[in-house]
Protein backbone atom coordinates (compact mmCIF):
# COMPACT_ATOMS: atom_id res chain seq x y z
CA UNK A 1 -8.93 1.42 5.13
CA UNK A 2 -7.80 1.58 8.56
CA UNK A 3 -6.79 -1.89 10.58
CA UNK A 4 -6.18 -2.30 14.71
CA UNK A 5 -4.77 -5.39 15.38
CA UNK A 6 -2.56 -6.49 19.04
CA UNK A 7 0.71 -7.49 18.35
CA UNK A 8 0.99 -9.61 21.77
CA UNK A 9 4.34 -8.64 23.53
CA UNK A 10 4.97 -6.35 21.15
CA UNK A 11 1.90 -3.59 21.32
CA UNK A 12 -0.89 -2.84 19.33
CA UNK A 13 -0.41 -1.66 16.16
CA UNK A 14 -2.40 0.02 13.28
CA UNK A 15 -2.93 -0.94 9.66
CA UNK A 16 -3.52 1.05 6.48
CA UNK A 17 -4.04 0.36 3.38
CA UNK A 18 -3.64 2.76 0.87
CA UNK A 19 -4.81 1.93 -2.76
CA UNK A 20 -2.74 3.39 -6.01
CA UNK A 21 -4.67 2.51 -9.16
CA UNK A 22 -2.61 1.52 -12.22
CA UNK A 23 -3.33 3.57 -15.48
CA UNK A 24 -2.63 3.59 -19.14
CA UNK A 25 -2.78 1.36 -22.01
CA UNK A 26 0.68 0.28 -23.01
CA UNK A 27 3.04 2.25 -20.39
CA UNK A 28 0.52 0.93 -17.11
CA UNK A 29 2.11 3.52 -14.65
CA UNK A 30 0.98 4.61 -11.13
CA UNK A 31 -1.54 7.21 -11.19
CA UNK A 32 0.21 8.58 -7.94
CA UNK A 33 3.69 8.56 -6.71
CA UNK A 34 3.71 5.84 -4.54
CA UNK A 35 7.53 6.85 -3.56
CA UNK A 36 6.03 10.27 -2.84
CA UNK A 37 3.18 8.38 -0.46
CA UNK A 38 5.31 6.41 1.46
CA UNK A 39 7.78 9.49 2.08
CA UNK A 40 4.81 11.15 3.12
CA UNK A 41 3.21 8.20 5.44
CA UNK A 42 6.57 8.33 6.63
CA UNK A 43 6.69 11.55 8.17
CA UNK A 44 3.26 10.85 10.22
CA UNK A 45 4.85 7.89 11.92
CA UNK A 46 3.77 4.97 9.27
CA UNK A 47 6.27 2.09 8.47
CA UNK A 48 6.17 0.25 5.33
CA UNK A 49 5.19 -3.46 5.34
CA UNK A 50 4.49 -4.44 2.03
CA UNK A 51 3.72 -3.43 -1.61
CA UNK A 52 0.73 -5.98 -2.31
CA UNK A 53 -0.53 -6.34 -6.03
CA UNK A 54 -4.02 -8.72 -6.63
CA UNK A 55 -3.90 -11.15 -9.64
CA UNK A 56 -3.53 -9.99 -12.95
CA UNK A 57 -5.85 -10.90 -16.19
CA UNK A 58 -4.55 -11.51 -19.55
CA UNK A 59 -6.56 -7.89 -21.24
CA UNK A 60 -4.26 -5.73 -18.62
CA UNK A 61 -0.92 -7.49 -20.06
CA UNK A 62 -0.11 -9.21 -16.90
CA UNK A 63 0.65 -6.01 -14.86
CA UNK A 64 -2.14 -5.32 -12.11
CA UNK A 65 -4.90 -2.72 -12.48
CA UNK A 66 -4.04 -1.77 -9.12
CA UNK A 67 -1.58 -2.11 -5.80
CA UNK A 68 -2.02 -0.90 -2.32
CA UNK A 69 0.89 0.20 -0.25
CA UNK A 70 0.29 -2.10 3.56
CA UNK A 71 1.39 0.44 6.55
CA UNK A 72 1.95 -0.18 9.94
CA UNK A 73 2.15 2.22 12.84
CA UNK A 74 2.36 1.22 16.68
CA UNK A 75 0.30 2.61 19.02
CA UNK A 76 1.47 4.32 22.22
């Protein structure tokens, strides 16, 4: 998912939001490299913000099922 939001005095930026889905029963590890994703955001211009994770229920042993990676890129 894609975001534009002004930034006042400081330009208009542009959100993503890129989702990275949790997986396996008793190790619950990253299906994807999220190191590797950012790197790769990187290079296009895109600026970490923020690694959110939702609530977690009891049945996934408090880890989250998934986490999305928040990017931010100004806009010229």
């Amino acid at each position: 998912m894609t975001l534009l939001l002004t930034g006042g005095e400081y330009g208009l930026y542009e959100y993503k939001f890129v989702r990275v889905d949790v997986d396996g029963m008793f190790t619950r590890k990253p299906k994807a490299d999220y190191q590797l994703l950012i790197e790769q955001y990187a290079k296009d211009g895109w600026r970490l913000v923020q690694i959110f994770a939702p609530a977690v229920s009891i049945k996934a042993g408090g880890v989250p099922d998934y986490f999305e990676l928040i990017l931010e890129k100004e806009i010229e």
